[in-house]
N, C-alpha and C. Protein backbone atom coordinates (compact mmCIF):
# COMPACT_ATOMS: atom_id res chain seq x y z
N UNK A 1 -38.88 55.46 -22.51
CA UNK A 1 -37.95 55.35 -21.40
C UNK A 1 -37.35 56.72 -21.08
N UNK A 2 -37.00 57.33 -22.16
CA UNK A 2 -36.73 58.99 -21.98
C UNK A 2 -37.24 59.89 -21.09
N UNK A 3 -38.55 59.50 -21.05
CA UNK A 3 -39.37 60.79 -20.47
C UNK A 3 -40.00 60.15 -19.40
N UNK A 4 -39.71 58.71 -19.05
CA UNK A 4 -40.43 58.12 -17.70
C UNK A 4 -39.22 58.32 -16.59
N UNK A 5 -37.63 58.00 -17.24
CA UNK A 5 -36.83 58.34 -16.07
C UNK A 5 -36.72 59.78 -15.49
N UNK A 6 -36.68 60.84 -16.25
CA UNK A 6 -36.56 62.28 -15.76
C UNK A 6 -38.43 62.59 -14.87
N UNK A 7 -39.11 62.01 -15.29
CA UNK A 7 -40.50 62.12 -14.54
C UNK A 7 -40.46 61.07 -13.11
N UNK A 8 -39.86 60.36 -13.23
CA UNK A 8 -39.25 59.26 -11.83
C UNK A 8 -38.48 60.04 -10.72
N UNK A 9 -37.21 60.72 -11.54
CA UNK A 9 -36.50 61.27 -10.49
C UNK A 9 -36.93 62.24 -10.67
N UNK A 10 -38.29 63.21 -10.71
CA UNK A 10 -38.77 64.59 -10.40
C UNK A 10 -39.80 63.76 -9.06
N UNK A 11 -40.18 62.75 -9.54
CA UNK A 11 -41.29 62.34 -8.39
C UNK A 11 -40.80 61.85 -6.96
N UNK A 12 -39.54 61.15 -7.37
CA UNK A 12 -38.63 60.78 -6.19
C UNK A 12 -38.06 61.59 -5.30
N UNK A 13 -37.85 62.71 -6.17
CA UNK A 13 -36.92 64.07 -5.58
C UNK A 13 -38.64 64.74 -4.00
N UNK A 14 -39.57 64.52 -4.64
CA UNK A 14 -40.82 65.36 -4.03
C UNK A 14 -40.72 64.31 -2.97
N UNK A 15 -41.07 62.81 -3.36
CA UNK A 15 -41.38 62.13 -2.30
C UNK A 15 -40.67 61.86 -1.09
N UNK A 16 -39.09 62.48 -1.28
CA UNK A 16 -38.42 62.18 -0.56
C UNK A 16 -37.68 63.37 0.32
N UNK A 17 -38.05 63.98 -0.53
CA UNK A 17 -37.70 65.79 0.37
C UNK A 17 -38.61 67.05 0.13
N UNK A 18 -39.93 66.49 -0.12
CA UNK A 18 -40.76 67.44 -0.96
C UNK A 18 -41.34 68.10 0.78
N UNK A 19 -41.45 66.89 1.63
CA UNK A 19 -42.14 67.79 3.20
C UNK A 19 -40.99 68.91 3.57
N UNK A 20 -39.69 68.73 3.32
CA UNK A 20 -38.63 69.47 3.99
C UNK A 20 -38.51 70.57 3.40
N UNK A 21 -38.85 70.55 2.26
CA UNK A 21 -38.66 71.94 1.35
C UNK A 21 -40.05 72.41 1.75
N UNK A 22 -41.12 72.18 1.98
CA UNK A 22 -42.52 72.50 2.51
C UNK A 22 -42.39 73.24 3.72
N UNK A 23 -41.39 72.78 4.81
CA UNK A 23 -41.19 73.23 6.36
C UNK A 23 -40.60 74.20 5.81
N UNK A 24 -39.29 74.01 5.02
CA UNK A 24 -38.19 75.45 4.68
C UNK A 24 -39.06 76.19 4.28
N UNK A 25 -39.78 76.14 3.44
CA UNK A 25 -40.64 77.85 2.68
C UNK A 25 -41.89 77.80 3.62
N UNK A 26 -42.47 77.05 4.95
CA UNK A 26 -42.90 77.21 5.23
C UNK A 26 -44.34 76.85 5.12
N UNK A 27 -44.71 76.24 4.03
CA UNK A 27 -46.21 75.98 3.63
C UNK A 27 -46.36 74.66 4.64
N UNK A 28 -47.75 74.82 4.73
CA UNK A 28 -48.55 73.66 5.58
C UNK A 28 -48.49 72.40 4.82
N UNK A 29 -48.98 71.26 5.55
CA UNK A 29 -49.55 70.33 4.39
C UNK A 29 -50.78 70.39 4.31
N UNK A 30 -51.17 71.13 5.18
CA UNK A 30 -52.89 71.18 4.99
C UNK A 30 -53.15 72.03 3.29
N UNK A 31 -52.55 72.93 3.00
CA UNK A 31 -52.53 73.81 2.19
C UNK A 31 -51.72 72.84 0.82
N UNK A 32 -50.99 72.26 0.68
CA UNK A 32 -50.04 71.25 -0.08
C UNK A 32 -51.53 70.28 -0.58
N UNK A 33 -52.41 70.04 0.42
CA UNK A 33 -53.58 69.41 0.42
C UNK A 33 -54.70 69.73 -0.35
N UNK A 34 -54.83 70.94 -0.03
CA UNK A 34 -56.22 72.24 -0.87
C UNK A 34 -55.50 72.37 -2.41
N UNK A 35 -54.15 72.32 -2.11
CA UNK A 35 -53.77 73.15 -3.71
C UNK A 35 -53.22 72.04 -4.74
N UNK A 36 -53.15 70.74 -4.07
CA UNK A 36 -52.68 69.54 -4.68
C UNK A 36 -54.25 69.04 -5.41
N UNK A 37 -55.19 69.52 -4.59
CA UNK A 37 -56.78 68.82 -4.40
C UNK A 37 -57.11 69.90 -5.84
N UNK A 38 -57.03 71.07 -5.56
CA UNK A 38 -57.24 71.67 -6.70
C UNK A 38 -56.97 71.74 -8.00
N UNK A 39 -55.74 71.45 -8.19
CA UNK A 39 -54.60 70.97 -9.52
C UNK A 39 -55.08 69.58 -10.11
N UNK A 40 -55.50 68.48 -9.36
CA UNK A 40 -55.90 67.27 -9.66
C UNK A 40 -56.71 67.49 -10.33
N UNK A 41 -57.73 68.67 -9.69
CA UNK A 41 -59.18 68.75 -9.96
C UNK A 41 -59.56 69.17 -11.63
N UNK A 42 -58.79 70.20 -11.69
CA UNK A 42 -58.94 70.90 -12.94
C UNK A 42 -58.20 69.61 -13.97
N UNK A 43 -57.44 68.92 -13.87
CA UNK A 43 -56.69 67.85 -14.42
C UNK A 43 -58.02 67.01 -14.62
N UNK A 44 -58.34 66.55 -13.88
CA UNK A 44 -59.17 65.22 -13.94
C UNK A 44 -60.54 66.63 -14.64
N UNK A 45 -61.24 67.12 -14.44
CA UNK A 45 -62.18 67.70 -14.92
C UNK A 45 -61.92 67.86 -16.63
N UNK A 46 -60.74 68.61 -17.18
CA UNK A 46 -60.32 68.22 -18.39
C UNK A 46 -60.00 67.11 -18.97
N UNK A 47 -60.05 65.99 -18.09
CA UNK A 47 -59.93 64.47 -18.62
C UNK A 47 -61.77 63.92 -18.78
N UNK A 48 -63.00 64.48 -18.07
CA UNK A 48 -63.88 64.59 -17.93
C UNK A 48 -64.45 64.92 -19.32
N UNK A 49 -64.50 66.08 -19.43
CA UNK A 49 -65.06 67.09 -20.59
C UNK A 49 -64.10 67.08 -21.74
N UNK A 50 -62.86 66.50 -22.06
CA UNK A 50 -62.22 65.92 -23.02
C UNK A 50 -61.62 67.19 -23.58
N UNK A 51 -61.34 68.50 -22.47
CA UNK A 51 -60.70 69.70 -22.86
C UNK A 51 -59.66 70.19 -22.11
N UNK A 52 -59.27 71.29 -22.25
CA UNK A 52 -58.09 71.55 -21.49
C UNK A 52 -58.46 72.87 -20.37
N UNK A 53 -58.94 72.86 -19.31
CA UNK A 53 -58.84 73.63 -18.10
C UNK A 53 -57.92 74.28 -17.44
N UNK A 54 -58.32 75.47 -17.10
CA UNK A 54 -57.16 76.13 -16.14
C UNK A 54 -56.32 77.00 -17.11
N UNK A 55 -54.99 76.54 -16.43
CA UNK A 55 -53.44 76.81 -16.37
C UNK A 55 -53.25 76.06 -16.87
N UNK A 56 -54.10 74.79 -17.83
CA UNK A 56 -53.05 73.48 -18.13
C UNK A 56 -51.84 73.52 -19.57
N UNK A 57 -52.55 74.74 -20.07
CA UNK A 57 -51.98 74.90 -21.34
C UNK A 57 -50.56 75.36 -21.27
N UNK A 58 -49.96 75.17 -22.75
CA UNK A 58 -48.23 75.73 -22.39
C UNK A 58 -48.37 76.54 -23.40
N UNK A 59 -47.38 77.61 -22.81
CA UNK A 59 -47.13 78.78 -23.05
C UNK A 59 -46.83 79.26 -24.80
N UNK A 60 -46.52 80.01 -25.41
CA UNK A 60 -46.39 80.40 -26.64
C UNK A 60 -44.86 79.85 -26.28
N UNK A 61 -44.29 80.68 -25.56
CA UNK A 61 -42.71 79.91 -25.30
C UNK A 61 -42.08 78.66 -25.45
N UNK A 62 -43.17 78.07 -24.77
CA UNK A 62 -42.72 76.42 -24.34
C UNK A 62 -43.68 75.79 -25.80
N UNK A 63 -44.43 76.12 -26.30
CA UNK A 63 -44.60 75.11 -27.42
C UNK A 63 -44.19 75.93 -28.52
N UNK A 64 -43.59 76.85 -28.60
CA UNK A 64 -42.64 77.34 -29.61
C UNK A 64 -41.07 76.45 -28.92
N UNK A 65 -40.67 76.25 -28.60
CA UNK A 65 -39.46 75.31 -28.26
C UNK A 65 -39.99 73.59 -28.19
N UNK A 66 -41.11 73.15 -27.80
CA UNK A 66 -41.41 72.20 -28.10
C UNK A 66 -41.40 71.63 -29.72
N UNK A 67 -41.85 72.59 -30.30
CA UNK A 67 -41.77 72.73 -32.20
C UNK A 67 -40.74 72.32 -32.23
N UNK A 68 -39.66 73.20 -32.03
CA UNK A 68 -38.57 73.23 -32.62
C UNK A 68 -37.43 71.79 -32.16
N UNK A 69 -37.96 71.38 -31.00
CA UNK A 69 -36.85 70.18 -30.31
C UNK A 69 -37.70 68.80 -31.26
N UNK A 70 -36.80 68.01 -31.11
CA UNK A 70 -36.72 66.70 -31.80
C UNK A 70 -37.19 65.57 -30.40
N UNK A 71 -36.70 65.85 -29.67
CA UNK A 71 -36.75 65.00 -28.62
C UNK A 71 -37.74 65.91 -27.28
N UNK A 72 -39.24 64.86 -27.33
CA UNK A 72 -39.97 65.47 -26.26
C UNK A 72 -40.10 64.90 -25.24
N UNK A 73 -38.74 64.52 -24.59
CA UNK A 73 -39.09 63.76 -23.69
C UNK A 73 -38.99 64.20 -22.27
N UNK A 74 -38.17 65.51 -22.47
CA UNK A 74 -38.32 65.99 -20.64
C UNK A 74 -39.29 66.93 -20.83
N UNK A 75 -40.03 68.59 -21.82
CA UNK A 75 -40.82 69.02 -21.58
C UNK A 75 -41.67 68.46 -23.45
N UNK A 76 -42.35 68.26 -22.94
CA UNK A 76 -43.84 67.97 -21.85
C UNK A 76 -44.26 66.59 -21.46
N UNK A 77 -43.74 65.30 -21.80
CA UNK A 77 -43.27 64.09 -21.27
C UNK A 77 -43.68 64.14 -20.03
N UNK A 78 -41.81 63.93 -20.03
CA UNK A 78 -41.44 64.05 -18.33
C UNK A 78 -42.82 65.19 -17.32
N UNK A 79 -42.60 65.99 -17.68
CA UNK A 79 -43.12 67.09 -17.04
C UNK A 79 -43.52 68.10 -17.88
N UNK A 80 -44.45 68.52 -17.80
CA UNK A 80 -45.77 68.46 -16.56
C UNK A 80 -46.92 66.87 -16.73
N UNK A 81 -46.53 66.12 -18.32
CA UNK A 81 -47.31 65.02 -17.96
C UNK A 81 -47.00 63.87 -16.98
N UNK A 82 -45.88 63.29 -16.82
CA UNK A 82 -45.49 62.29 -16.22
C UNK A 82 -45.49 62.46 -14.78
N UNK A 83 -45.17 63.72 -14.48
CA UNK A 83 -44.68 64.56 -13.62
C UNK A 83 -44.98 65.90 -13.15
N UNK A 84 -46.22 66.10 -13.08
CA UNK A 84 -46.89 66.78 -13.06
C UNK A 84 -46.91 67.47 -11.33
N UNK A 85 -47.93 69.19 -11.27
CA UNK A 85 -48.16 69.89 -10.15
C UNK A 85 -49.47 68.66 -9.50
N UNK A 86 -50.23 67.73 -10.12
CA UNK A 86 -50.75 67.32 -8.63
C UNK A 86 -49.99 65.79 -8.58
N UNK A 87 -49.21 65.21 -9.37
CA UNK A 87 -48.63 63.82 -9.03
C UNK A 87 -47.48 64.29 -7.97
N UNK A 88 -46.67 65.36 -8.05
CA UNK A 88 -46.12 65.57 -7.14
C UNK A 88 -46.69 65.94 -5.51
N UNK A 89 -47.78 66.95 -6.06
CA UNK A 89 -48.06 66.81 -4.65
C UNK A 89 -48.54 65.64 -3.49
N UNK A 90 -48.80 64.32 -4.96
CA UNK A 90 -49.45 63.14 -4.23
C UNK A 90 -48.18 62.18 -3.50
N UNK A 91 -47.08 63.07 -4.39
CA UNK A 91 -45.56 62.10 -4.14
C UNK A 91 -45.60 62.61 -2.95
N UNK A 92 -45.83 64.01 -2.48
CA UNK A 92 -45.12 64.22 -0.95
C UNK A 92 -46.37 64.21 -0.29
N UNK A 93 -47.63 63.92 0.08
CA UNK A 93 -48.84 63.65 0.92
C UNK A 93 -48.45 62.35 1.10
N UNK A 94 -48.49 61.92 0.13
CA UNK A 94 -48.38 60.31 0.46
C UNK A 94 -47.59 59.86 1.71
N UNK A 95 -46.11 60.55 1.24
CA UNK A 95 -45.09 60.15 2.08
C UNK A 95 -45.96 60.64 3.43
N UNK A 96 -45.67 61.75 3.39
CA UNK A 96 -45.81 62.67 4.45
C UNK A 96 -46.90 61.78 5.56
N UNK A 97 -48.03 61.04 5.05
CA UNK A 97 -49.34 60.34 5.56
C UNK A 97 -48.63 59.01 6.05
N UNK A 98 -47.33 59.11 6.07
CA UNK A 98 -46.53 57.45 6.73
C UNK A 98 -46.23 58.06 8.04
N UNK A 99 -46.05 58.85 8.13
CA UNK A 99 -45.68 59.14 9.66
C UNK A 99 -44.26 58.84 9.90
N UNK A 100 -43.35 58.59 9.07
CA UNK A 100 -41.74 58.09 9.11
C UNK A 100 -42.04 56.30 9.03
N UNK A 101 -43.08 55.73 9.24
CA UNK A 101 -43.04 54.29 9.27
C UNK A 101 -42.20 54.05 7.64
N UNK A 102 -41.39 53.45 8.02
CA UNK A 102 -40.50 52.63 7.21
C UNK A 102 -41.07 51.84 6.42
N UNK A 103 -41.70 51.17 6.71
CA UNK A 103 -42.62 49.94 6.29
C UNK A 103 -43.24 50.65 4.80
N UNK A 104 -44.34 51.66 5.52
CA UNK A 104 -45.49 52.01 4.65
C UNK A 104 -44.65 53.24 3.77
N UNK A 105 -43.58 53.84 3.81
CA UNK A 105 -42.74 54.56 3.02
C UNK A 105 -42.56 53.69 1.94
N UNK A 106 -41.91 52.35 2.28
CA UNK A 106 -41.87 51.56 1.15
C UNK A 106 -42.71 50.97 0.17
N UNK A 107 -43.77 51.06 1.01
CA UNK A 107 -45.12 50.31 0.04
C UNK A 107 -45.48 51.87 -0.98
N UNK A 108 -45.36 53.33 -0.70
CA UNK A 108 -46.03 54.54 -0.98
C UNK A 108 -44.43 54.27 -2.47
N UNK A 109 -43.17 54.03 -2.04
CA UNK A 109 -42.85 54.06 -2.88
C UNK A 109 -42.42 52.55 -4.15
N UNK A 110 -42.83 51.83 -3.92
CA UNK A 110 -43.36 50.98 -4.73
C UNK A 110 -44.50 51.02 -4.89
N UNK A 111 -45.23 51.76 -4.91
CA UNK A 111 -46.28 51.77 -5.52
C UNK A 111 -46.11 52.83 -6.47
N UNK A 112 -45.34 53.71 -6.36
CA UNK A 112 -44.98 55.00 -7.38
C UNK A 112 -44.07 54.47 -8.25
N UNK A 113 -42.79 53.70 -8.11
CA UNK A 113 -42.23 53.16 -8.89
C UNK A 113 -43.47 51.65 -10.13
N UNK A 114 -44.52 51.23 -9.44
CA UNK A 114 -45.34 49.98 -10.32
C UNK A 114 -45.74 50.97 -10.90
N UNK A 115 -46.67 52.03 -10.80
CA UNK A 115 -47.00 53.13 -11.26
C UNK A 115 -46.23 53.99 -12.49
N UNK A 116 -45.15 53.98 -12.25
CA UNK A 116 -44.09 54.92 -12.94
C UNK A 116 -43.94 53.14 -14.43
N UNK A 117 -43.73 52.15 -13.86
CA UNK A 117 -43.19 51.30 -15.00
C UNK A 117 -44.52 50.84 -15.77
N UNK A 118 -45.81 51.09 -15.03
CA UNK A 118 -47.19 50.66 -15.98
C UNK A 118 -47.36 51.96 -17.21
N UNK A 119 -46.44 52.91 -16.55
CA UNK A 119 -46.53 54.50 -17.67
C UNK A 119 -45.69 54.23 -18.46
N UNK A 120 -44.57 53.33 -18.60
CA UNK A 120 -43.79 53.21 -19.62
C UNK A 120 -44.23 52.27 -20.37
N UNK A 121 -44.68 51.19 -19.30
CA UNK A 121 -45.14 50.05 -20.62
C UNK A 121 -46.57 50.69 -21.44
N UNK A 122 -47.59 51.31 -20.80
CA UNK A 122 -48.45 51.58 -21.52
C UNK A 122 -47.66 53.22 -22.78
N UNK A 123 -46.78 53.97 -22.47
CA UNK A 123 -46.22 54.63 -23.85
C UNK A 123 -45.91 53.43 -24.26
N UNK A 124 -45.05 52.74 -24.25
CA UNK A 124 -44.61 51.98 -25.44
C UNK A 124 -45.55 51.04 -26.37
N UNK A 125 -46.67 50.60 -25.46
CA UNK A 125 -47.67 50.37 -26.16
C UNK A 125 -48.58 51.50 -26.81
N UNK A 126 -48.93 52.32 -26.22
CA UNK A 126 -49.80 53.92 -27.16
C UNK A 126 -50.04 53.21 -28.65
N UNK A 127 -49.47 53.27 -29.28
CA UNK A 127 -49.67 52.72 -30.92
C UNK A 127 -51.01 51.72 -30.69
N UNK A 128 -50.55 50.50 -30.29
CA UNK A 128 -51.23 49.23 -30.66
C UNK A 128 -52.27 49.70 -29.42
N UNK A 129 -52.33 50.56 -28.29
CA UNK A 129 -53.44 50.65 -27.52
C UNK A 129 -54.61 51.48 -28.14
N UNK A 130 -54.32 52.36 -29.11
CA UNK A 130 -55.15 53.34 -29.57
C UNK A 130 -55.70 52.77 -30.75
N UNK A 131 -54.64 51.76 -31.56
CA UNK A 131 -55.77 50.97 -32.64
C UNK A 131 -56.94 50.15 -32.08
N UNK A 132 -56.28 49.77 -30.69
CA UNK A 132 -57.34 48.34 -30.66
C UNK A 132 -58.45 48.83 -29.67
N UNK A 133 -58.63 50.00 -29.01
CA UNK A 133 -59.57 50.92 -28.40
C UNK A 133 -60.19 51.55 -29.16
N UNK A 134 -59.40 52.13 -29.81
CA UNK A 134 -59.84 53.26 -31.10
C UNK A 134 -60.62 55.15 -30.40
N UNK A 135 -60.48 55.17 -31.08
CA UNK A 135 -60.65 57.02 -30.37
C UNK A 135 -61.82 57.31 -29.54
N UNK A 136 -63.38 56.33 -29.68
CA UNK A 136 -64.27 56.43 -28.48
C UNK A 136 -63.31 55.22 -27.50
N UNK A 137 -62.99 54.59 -27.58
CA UNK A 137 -62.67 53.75 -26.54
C UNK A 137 -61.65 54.54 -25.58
N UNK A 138 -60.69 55.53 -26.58
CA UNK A 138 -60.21 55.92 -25.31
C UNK A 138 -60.74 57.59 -24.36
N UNK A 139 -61.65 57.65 -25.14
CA UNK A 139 -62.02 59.00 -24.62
C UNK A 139 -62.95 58.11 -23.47
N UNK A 140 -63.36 56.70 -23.39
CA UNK A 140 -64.27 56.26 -22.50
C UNK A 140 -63.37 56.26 -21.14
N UNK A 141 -62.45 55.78 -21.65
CA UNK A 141 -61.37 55.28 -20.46
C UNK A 141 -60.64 56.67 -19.55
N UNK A 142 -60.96 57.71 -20.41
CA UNK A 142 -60.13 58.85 -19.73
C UNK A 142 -61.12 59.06 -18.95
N UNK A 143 -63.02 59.80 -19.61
CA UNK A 143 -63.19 59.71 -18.89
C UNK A 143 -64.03 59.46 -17.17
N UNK A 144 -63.35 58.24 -17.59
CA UNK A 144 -63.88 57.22 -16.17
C UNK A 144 -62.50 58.00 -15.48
N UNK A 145 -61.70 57.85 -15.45
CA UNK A 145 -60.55 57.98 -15.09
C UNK A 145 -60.65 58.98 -14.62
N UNK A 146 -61.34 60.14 -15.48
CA UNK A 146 -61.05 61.67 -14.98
C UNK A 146 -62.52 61.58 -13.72
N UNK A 147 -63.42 60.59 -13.58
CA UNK A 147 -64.55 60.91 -12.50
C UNK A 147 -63.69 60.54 -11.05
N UNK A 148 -62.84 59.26 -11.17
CA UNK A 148 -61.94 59.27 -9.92
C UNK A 148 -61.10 60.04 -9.45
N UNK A 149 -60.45 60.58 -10.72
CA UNK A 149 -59.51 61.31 -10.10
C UNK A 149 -60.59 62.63 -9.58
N UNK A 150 -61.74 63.43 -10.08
CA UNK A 150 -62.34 64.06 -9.50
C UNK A 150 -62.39 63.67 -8.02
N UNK A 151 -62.80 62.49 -7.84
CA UNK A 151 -63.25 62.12 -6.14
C UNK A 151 -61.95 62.24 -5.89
N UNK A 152 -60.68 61.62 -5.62
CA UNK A 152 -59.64 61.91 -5.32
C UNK A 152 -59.16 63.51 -5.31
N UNK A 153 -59.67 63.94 -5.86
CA UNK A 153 -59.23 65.56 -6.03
C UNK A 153 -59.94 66.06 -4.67
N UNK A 154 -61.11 65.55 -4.89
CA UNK A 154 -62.08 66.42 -3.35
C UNK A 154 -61.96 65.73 -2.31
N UNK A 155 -61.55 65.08 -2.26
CA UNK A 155 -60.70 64.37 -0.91
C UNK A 155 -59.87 64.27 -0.87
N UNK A 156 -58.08 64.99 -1.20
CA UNK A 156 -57.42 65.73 -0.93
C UNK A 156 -57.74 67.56 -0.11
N UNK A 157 -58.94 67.72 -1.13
CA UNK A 157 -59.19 69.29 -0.15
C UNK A 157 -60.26 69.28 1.02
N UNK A 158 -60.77 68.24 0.70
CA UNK A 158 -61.55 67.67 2.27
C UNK A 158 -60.56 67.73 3.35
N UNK A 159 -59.60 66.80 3.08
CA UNK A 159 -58.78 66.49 3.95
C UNK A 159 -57.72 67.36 4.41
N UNK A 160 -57.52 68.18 3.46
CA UNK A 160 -57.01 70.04 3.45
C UNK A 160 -57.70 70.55 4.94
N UNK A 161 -58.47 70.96 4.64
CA UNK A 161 -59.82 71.60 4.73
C UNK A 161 -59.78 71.01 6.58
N UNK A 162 -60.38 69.92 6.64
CA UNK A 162 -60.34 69.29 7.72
C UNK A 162 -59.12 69.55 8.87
N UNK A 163 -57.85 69.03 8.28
CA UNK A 163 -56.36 69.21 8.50
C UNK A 163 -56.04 70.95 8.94
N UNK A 164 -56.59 71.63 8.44
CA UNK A 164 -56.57 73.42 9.09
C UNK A 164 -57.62 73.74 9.71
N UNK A 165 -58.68 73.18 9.88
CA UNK A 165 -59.73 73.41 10.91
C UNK A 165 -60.39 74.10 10.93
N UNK A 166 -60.01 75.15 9.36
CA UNK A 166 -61.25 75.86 8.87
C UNK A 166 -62.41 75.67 8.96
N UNK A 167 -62.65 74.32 8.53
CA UNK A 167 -64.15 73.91 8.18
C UNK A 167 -64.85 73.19 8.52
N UNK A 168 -63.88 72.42 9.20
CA UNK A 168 -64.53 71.06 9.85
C UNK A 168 -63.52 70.99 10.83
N UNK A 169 -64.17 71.39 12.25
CA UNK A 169 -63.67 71.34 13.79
C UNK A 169 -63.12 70.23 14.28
N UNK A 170 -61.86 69.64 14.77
CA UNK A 170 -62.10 68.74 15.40
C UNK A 170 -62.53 68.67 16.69
């Protein structure tokens, strides 16, 4: 519960003012799109190959203070796992892809909140999920997991891509 509420209100905070802070500094969403598409990518590719890609690693800093804290529930929990550079960016595409409809704002965020409480119930299960899977079972499940989120990754920068007109004209 520790590390799902501070990863809730980091995701809430994006979904709900993440386009406005985008207009203030100026970035596109087309670009929010390419670099959200990219972050997924390397994410889900290390869920793939059962390693760690990129930038994903933490710093000598941050897991020298991770050591030392008792309680891991805002870094690395909360964030960057719960709460992560491409779940956020999916918090503010998402929104952003409602067009202000009220309606479908609500469904983008109940679906982040069913989302956010299937992450708590499955930590609190972790124990009894990893006996009764056991260590190929869950490397199976990641990764399947990590081939979608691949497709999801390249269709975010498709849709990048498309969205700036670089590459594909309308």
């Amino acid at each position: 519960m520790k590390g799902t509420l501070p990863g809730a209100g980091i995701l809430l905070f994006f979904a709900f003012f993440g386009t406005s802070l985008l207009d203030y500094l100026g970035i596109l969403l087309a670009a929010l799109r390419i670099a959200g598409g990219i972050l997924l990518l390397l994410f889900a590719i290390s869920m793939v190959f059962g390693n760690q890609v990129g930038g994903s690693r933490s710093s000598e800093e941050e897991t020298l203070e991770a050591l030392q804290k008792s309680d891991l529930s805002v870094f690395p929990l909360a964030m960057p796992l719960i709460a992560g550079p491409a779940s956020m960016s999916a918090a503010v595409l998402l929104m952003a892809d409602t067009g202000g409809d009220l309606l479908q704002q609500s469904a983008v965020l109940a679906a982040l909140l069913v989302v956010l409480l299937l992450t708590l119930f499955f930590l609190m299960m972790a124990a009894g999920i990893r006996k009764l899977l056991g260590v190929t079972g869950l490397h199976v499940v990641s990764r399947t997991v990590g081939i979608v989120l691949c497709s999801l990754a390249v269709q975010f920068m498709i849709d990048g891509l498309r969205e700036s007109r670089l590459f594909f004209p309308v």
